[in-house]
N, C-alpha and C. Protein backbone atom coordinates (compact mmCIF):
# COMPACT_ATOMS: atom_id res chain seq x y z
N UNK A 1 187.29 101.83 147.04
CA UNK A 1 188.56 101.11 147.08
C UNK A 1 188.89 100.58 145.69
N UNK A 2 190.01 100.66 145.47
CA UNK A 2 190.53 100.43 144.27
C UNK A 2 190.38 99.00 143.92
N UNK A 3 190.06 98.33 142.39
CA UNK A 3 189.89 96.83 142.42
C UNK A 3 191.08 96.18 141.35
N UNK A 4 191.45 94.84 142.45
CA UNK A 4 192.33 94.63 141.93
C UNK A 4 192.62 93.46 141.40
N UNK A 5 192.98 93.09 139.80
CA UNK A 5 192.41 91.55 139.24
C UNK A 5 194.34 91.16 139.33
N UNK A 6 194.05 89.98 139.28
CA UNK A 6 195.44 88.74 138.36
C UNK A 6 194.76 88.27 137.68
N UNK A 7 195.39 87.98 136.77
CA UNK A 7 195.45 87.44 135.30
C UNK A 7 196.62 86.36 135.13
N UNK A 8 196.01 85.93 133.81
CA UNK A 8 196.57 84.53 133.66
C UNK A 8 196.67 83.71 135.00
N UNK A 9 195.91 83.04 135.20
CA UNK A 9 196.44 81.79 136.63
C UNK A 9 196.20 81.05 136.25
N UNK A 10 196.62 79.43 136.16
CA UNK A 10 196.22 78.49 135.50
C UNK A 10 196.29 77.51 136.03
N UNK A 11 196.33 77.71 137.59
CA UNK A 11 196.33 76.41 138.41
C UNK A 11 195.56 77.16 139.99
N UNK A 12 195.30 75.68 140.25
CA UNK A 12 194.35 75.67 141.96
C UNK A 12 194.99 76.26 142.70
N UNK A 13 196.37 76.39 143.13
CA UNK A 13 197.22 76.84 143.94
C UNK A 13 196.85 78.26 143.21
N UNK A 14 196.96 78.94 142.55
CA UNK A 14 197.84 80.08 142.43
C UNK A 14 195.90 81.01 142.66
N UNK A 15 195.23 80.05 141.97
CA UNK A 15 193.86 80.88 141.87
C UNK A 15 193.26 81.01 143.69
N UNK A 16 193.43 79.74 144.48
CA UNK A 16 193.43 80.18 145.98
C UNK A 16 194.26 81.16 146.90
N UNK A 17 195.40 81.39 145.89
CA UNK A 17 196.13 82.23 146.72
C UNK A 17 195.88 84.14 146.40
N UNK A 18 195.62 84.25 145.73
CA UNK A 18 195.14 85.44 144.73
C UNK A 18 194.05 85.76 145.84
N UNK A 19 192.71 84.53 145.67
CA UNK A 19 191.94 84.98 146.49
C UNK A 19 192.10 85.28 147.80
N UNK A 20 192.66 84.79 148.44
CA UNK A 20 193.21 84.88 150.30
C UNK A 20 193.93 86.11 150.26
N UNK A 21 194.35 85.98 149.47
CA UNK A 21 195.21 87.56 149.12
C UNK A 21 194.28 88.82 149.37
N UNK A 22 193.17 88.67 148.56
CA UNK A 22 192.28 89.64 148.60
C UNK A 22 192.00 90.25 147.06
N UNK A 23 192.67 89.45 146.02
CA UNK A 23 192.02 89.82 144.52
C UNK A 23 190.91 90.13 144.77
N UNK A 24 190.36 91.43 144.01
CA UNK A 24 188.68 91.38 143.37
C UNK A 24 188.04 90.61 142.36
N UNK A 25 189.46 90.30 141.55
CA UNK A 25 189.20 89.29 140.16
C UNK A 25 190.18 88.44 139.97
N UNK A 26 189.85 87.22 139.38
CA UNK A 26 191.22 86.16 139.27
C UNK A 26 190.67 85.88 137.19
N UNK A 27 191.69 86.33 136.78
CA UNK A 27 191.36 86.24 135.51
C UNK A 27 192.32 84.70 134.93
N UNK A 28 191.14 84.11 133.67
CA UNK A 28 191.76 82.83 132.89
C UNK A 28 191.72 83.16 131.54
N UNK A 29 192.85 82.70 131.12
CA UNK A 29 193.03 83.40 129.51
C UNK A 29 192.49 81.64 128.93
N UNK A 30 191.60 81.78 127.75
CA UNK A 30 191.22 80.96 126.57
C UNK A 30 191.67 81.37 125.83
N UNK A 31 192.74 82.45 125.15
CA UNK A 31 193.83 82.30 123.79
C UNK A 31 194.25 81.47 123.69
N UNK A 32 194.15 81.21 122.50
CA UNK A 32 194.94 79.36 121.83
C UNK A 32 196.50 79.70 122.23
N UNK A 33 196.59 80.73 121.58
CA UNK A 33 198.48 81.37 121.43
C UNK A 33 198.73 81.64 122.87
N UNK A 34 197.94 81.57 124.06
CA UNK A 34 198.34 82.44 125.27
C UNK A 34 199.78 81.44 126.17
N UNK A 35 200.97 81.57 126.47
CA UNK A 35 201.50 81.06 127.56
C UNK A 35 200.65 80.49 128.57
N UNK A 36 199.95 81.48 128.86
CA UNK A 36 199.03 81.42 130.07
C UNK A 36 197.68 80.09 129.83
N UNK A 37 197.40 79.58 128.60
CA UNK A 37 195.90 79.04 128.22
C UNK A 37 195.50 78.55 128.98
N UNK A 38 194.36 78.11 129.83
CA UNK A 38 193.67 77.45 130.53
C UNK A 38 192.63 76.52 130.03
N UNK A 39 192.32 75.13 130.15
CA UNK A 39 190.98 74.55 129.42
C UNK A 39 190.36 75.13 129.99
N UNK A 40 189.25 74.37 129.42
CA UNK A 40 187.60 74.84 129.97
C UNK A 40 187.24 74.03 131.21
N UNK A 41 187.78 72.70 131.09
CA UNK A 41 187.66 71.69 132.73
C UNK A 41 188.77 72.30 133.64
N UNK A 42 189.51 72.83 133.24
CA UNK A 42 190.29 73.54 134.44
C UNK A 42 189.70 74.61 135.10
N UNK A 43 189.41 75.64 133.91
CA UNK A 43 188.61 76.76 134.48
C UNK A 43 187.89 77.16 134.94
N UNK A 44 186.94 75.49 134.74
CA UNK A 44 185.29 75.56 135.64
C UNK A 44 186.01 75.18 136.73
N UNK A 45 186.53 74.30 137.14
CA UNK A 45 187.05 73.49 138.23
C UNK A 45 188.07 74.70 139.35
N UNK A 46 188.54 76.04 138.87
CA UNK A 46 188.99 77.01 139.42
C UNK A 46 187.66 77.89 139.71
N UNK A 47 187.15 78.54 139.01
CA UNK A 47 185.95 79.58 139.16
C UNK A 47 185.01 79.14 140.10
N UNK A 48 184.43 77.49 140.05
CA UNK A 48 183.92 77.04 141.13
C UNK A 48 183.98 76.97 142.57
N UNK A 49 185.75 77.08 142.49
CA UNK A 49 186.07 76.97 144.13
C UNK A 49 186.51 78.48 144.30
N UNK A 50 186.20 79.36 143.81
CA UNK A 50 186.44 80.45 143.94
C UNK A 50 185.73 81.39 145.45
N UNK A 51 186.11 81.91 146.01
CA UNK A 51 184.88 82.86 147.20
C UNK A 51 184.42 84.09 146.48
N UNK A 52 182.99 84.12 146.85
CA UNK A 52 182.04 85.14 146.64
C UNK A 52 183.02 86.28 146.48
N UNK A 53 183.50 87.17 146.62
CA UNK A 53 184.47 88.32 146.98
C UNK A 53 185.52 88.47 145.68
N UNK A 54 185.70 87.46 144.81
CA UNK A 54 186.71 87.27 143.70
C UNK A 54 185.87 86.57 142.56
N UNK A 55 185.74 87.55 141.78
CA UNK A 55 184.67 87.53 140.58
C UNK A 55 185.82 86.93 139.76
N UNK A 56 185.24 85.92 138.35
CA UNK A 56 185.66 85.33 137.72
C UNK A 56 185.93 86.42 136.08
N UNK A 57 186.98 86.14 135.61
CA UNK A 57 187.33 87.15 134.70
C UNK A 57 187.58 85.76 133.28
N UNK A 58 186.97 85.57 132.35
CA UNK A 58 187.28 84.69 130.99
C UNK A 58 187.81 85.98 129.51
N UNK A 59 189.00 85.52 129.55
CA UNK A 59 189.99 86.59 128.70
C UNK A 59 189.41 85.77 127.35
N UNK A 60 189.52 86.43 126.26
CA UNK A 60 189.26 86.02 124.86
C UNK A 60 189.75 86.95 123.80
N UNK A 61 190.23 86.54 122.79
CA UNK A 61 190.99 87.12 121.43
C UNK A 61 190.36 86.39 120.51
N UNK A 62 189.14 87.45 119.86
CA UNK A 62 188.71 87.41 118.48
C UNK A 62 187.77 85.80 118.21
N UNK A 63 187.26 85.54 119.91
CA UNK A 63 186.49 83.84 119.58
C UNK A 63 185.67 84.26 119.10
N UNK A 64 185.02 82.86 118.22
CA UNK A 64 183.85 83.14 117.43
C UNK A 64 182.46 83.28 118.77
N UNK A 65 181.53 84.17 118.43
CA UNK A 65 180.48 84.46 119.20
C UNK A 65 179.98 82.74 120.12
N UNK A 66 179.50 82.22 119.15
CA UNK A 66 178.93 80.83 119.80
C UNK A 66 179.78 79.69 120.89
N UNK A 67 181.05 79.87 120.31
CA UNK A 67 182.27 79.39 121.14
C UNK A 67 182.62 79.91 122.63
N UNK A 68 182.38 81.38 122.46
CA UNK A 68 182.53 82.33 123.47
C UNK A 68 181.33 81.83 124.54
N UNK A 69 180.35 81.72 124.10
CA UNK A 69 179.12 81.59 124.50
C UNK A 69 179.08 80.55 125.69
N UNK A 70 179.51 78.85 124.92
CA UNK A 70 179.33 77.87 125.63
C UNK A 70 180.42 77.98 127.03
N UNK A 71 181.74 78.71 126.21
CA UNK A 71 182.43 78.78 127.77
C UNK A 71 182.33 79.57 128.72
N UNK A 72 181.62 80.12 128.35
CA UNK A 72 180.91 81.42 129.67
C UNK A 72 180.20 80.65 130.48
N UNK A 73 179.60 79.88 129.88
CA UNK A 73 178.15 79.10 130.53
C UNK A 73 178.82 78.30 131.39
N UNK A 74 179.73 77.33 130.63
CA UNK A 74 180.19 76.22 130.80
C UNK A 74 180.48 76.19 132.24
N UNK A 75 181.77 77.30 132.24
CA UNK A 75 182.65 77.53 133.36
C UNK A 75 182.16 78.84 134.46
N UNK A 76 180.86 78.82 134.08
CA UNK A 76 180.08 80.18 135.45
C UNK A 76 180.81 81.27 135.31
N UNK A 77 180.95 81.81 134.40
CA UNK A 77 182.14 83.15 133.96
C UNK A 77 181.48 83.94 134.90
N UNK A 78 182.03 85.16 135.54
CA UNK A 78 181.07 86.33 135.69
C UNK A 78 181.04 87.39 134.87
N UNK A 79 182.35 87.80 134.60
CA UNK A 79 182.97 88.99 133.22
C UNK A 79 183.41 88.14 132.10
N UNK A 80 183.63 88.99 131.10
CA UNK A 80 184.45 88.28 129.84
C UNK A 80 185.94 89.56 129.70
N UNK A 81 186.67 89.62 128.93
CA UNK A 81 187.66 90.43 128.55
C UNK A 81 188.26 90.21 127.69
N UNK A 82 187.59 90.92 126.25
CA UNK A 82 188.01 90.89 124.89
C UNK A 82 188.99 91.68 124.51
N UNK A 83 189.79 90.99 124.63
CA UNK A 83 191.31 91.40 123.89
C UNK A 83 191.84 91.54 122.34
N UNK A 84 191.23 91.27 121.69
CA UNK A 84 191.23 91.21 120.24
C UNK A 84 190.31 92.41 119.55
N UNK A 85 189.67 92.15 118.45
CA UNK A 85 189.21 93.21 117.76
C UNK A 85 188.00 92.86 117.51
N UNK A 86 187.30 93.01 118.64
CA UNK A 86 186.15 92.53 118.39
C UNK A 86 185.20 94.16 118.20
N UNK A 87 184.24 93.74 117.59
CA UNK A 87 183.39 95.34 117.55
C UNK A 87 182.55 95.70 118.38
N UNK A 88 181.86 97.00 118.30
CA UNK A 88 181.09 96.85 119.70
C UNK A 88 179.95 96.19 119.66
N UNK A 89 179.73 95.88 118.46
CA UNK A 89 178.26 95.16 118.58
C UNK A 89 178.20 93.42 119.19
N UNK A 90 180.05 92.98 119.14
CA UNK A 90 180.31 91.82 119.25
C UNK A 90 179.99 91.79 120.55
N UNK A 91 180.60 93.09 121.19
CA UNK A 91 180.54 93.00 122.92
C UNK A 91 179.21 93.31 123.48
N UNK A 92 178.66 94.18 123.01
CA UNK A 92 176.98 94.42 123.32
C UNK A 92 176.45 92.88 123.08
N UNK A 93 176.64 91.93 122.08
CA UNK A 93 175.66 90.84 122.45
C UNK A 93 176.11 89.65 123.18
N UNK A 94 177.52 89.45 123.30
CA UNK A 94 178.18 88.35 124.05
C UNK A 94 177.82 89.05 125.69
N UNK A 95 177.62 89.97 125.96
CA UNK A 95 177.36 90.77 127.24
C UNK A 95 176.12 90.58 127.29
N UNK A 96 175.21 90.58 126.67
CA UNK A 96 173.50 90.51 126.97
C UNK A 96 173.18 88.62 126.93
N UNK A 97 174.09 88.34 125.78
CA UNK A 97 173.41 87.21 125.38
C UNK A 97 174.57 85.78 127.08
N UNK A 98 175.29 86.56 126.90
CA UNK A 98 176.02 85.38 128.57
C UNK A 98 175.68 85.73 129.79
N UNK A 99 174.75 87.14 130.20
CA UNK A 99 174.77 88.01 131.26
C UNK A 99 175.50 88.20 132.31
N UNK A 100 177.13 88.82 131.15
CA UNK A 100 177.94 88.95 132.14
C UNK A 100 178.18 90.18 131.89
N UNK A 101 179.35 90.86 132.62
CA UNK A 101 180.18 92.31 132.62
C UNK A 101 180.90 92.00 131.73
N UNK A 102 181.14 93.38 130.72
CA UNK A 102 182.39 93.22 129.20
C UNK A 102 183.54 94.11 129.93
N UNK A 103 184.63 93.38 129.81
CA UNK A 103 185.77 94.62 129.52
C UNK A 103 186.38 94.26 128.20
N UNK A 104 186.86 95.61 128.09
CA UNK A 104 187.27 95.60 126.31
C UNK A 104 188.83 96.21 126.59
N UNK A 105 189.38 95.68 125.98
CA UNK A 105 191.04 95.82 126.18
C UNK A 105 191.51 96.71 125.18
N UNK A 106 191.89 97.80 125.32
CA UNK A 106 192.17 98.61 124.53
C UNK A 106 193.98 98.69 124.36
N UNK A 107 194.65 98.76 123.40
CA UNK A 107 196.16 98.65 123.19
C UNK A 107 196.21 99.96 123.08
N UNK A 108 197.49 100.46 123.89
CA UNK A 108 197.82 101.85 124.31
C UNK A 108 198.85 102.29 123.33
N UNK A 109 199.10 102.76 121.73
CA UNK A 109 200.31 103.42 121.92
C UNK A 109 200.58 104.52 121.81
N UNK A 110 199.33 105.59 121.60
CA UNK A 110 199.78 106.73 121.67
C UNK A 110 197.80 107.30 122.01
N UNK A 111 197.84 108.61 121.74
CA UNK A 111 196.37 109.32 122.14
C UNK A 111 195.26 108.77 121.32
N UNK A 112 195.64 108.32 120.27
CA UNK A 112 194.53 107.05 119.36
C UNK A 112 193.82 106.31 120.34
N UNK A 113 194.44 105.66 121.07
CA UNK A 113 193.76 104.38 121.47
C UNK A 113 192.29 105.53 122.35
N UNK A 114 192.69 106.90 122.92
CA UNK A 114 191.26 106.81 123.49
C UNK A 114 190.08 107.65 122.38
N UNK A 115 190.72 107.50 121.00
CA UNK A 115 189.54 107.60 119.67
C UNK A 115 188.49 106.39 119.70
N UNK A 116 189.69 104.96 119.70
CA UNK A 116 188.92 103.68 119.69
C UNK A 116 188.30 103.37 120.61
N UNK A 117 188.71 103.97 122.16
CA UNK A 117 187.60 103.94 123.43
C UNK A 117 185.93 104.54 123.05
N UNK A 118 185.89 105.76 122.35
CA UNK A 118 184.74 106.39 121.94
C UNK A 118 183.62 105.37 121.17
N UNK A 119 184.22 104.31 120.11
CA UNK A 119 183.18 104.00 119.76
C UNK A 119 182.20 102.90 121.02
N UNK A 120 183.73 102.00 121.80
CA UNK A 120 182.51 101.07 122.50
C UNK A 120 181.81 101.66 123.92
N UNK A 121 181.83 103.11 124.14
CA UNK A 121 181.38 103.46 125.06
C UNK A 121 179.67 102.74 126.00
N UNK A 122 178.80 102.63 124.73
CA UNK A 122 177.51 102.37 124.73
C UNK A 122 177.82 100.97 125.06
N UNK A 123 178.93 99.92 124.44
CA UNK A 123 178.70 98.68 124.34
C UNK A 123 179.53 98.02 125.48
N UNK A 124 179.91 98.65 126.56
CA UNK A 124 180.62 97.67 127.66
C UNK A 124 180.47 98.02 128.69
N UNK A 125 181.49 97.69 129.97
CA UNK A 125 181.17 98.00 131.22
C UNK A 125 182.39 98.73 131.98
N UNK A 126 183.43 98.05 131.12
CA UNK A 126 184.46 98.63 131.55
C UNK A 126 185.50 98.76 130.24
N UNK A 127 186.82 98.90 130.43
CA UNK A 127 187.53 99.07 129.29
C UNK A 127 188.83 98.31 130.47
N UNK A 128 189.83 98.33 129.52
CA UNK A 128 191.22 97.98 129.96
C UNK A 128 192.13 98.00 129.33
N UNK A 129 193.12 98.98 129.79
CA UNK A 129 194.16 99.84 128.77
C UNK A 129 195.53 98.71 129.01
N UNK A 130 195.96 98.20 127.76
CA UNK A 130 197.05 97.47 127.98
C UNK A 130 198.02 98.14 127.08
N UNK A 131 199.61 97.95 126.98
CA UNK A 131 200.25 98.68 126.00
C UNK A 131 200.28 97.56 124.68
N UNK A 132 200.60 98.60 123.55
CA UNK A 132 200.28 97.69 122.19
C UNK A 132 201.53 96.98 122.10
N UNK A 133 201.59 96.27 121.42
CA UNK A 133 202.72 95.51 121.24
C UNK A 133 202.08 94.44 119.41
N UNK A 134 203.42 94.63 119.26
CA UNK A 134 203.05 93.38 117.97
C UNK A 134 203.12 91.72 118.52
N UNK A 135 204.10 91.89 119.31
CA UNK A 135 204.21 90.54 119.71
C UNK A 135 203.01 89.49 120.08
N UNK A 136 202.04 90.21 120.93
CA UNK A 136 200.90 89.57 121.66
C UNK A 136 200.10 91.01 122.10
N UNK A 137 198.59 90.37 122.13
CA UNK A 137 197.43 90.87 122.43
C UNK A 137 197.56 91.63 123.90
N UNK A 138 198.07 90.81 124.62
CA UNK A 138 198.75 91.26 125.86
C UNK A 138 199.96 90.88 126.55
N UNK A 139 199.64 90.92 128.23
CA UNK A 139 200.73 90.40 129.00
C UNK A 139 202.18 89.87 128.54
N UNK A 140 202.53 91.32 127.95
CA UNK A 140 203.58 91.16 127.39
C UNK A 140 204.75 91.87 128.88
N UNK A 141 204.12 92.89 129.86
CA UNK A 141 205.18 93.23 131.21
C UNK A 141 205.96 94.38 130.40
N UNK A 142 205.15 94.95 129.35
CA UNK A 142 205.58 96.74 128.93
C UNK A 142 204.75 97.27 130.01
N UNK A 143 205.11 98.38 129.99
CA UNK A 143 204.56 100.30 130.31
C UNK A 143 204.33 100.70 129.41
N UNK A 144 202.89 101.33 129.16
CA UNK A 144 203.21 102.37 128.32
C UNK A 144 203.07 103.82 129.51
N UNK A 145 202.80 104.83 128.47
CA UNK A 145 202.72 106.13 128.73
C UNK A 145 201.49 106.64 129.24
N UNK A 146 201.29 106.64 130.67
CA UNK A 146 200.22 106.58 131.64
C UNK A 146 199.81 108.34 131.84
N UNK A 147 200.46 108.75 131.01
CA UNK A 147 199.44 109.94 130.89
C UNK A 147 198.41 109.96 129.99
N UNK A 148 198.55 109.14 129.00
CA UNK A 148 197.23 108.88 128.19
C UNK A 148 195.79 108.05 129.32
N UNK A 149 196.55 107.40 130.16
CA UNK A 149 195.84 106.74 130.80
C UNK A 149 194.95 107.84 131.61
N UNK A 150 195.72 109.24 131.83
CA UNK A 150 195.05 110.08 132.98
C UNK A 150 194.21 111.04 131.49
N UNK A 151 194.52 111.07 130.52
CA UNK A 151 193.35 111.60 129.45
C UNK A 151 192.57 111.00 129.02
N UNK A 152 191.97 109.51 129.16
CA UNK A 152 191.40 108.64 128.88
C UNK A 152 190.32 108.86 130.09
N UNK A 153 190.72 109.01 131.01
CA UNK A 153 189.63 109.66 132.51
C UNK A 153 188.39 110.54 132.03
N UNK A 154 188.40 111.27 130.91
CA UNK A 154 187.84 112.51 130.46
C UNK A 154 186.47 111.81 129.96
N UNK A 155 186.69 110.41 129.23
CA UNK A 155 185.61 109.57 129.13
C UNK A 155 184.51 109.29 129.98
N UNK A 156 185.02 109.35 131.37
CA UNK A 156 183.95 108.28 132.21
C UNK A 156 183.30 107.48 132.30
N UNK A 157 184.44 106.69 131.75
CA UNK A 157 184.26 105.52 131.89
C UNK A 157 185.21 104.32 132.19
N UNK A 158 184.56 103.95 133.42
CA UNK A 158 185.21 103.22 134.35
C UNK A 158 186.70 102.10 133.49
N UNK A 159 188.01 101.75 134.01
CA UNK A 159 188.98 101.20 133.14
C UNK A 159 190.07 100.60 133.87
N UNK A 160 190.15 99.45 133.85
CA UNK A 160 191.68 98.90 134.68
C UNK A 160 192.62 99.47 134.00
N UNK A 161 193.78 99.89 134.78
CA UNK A 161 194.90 100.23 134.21
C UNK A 161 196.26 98.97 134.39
N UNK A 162 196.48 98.36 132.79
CA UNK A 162 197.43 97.05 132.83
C UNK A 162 198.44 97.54 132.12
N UNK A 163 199.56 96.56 132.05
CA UNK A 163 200.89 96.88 131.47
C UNK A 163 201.75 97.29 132.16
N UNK A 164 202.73 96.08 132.37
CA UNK A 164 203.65 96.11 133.29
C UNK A 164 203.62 96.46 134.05
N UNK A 165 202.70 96.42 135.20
CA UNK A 165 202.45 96.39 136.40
C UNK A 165 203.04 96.22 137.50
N UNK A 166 203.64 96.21 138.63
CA UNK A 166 204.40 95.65 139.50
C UNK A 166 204.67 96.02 140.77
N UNK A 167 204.99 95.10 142.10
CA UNK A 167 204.96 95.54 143.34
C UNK A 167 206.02 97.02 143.36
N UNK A 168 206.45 97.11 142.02
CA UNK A 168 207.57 97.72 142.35
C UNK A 168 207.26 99.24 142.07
N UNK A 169 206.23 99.47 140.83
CA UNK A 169 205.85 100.91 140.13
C UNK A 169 204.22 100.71 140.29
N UNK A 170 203.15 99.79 141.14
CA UNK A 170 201.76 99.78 141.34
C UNK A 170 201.54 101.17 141.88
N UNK A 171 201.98 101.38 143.43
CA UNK A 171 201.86 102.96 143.82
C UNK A 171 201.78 104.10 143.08
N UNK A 172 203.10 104.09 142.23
CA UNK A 172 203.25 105.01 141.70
C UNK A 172 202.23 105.40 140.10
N UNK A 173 201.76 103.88 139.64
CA UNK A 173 200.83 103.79 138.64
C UNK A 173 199.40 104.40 139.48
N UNK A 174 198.60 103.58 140.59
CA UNK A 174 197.10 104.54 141.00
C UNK A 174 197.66 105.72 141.79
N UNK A 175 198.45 106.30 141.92
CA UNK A 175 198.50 107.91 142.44
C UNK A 175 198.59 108.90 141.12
N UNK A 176 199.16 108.23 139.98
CA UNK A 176 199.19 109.36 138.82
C UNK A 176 198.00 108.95 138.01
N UNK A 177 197.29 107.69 138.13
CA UNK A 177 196.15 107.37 137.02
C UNK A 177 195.04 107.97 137.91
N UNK A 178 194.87 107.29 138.95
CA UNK A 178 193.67 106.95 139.83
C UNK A 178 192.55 106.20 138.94
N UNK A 179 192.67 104.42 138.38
CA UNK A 179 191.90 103.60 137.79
C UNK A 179 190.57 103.16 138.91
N UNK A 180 189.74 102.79 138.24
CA UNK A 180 188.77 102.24 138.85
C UNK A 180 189.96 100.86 139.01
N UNK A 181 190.45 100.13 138.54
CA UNK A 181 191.18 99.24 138.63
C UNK A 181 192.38 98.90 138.19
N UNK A 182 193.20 97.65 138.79
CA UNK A 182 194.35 96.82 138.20
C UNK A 182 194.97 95.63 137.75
N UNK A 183 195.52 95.88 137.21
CA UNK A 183 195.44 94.68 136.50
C UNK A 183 196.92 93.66 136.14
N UNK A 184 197.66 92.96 137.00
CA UNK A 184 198.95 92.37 136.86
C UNK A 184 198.98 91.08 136.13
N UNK A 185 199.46 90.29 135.18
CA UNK A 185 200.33 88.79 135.13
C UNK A 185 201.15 88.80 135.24
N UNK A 186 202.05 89.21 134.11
CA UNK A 186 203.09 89.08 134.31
C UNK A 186 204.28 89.48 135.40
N UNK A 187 203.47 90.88 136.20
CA UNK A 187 204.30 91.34 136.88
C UNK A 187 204.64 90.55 138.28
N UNK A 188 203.45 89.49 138.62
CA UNK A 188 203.59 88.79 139.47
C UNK A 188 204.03 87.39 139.88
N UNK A 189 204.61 87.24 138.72
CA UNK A 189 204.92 85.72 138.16
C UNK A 189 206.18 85.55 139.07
N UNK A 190 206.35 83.75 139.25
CA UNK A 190 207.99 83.34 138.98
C UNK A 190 208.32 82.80 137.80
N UNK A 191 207.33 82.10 137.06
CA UNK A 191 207.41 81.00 136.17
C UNK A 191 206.08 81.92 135.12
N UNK A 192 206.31 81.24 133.68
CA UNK A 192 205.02 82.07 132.99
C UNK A 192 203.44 81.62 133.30
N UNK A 193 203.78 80.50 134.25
CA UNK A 193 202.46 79.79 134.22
C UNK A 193 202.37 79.39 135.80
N UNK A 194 202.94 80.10 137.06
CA UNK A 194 203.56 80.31 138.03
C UNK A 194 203.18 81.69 138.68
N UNK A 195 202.43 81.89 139.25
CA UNK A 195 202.27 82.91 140.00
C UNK A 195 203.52 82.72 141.29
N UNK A 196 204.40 83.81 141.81
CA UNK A 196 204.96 84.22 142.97
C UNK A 196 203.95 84.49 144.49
N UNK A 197 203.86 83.81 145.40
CA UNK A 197 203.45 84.29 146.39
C UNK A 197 203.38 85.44 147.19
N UNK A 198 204.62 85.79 147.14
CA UNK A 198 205.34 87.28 147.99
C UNK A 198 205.16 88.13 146.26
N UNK A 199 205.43 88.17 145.87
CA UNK A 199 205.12 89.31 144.51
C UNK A 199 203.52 89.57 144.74
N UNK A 200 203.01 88.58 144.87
CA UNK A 200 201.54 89.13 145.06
C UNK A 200 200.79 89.71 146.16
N UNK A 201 201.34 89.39 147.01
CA UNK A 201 201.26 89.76 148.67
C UNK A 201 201.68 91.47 148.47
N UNK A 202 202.81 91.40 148.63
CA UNK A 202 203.20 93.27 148.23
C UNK A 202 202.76 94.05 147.35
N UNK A 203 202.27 93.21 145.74
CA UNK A 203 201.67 94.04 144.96
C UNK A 203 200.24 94.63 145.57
N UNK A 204 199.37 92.99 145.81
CA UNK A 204 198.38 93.70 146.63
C UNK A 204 198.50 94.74 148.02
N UNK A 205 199.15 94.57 148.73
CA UNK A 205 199.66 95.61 149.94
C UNK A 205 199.95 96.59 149.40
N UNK A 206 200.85 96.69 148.56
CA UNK A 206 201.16 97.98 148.05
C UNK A 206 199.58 99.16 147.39
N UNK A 207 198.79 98.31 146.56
CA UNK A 207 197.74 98.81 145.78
C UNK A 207 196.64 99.49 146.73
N UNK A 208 196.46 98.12 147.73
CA UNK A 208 195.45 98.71 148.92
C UNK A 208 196.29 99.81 150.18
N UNK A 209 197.29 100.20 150.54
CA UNK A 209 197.78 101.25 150.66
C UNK A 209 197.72 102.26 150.31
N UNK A 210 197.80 102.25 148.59
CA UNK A 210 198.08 103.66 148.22
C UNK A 210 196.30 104.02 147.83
């Protein structure tokens, strides 16, 4: 069965509802720059009340190793998801040294990005294809061009497929990718810091359907 995260949530409400929903992952962004930012007393205080069934996802852009470190601990991370440019050796030891799962966020804009998939093959667990953008690292609610996403398969290695996501094109995104996973914020929002109830209800319905 296909697995399916939210991202950015930054409150009790929205992280209980995700889960009841049936998320596999409820992701918290620590970017300083993020809309989305979450503290670290918020984030423990969400991940904690979390159910067994909805693994904890801690997003990061380019933190320093030791920083990374304490909030993994801090807040019972289970995954991390490096969004920035980190190398693979960054992710091989923040992954051994927090003993969690790495995903590594790869920016999509053309057949390049699955050159830069090749080097961290050895060093993660998963990958996660977002589209590039200058604006921000992510959750910016582009598309890119999801046939790279179905040549990126050739790897094998397991990859959420993110970027602009939505109850509206989810179907039609896992019938032409087929991802180990997915990955929405923005697409499910009312507010930037606001998850939608019914947006998430159908996105998930829709995902576990198809």
């Amino acid at each position: 069965m296909i697995k399916i995260k939210i991202c950015g949530i930054t409150n009790h409400e929205d992280a209980t509802l995700a889960a009841s929903l049936g998320a596999d992952y409820a992701g918290f962004n620590f970017y300083k720059d993020s809309p989305r930012k979450v503290s670290v007393k918020a984030a423990k205080e969400m991940t904690a009340a979390l159910p067994g069934f909805t693994s904890s996802v801690g997003i990061f852009v380019d933190e320093p190793l030791e920083e990374l470190i304490k909030i993994v601990k801090k807040c019972g991370l289970k995954n991390i998801q490096l969004h920035g440019n980190e190398s693979p050796e960054y992710c091989r030891e923040a992954g051994s040294r927090c003993s969690v799962l790495v995903i590594k966020a790869i920016r999509v804009a053309d057949e390049t990005a699955i050159t830069a998939m090749q080097s961290y093959l050895e060093s993660v667990n998963y990958f996660l294809l977002d589209t590039a953008s200058s604006e921000a690292p992510g959750g910016t609610g582009a598309v890119f061009n999801w046939d790279i996403a179905v040549k990126a398969k050739e790897l094998n290695k397991p990859f959420f497929l993110a970027g602009g996501l939505t109850p509206e094109n989810v179907a039609d995104a896992i019938e032409k990718v087929r991802p180990f996973g997915i990955d929405t914020a923005s697409g499910v929002e009312r507010l930037p810091r606001r998850k939608d109830y019914e947006k998430m209800k159908t996105f998930i319905t829709a995902a576990r359907r198809t």
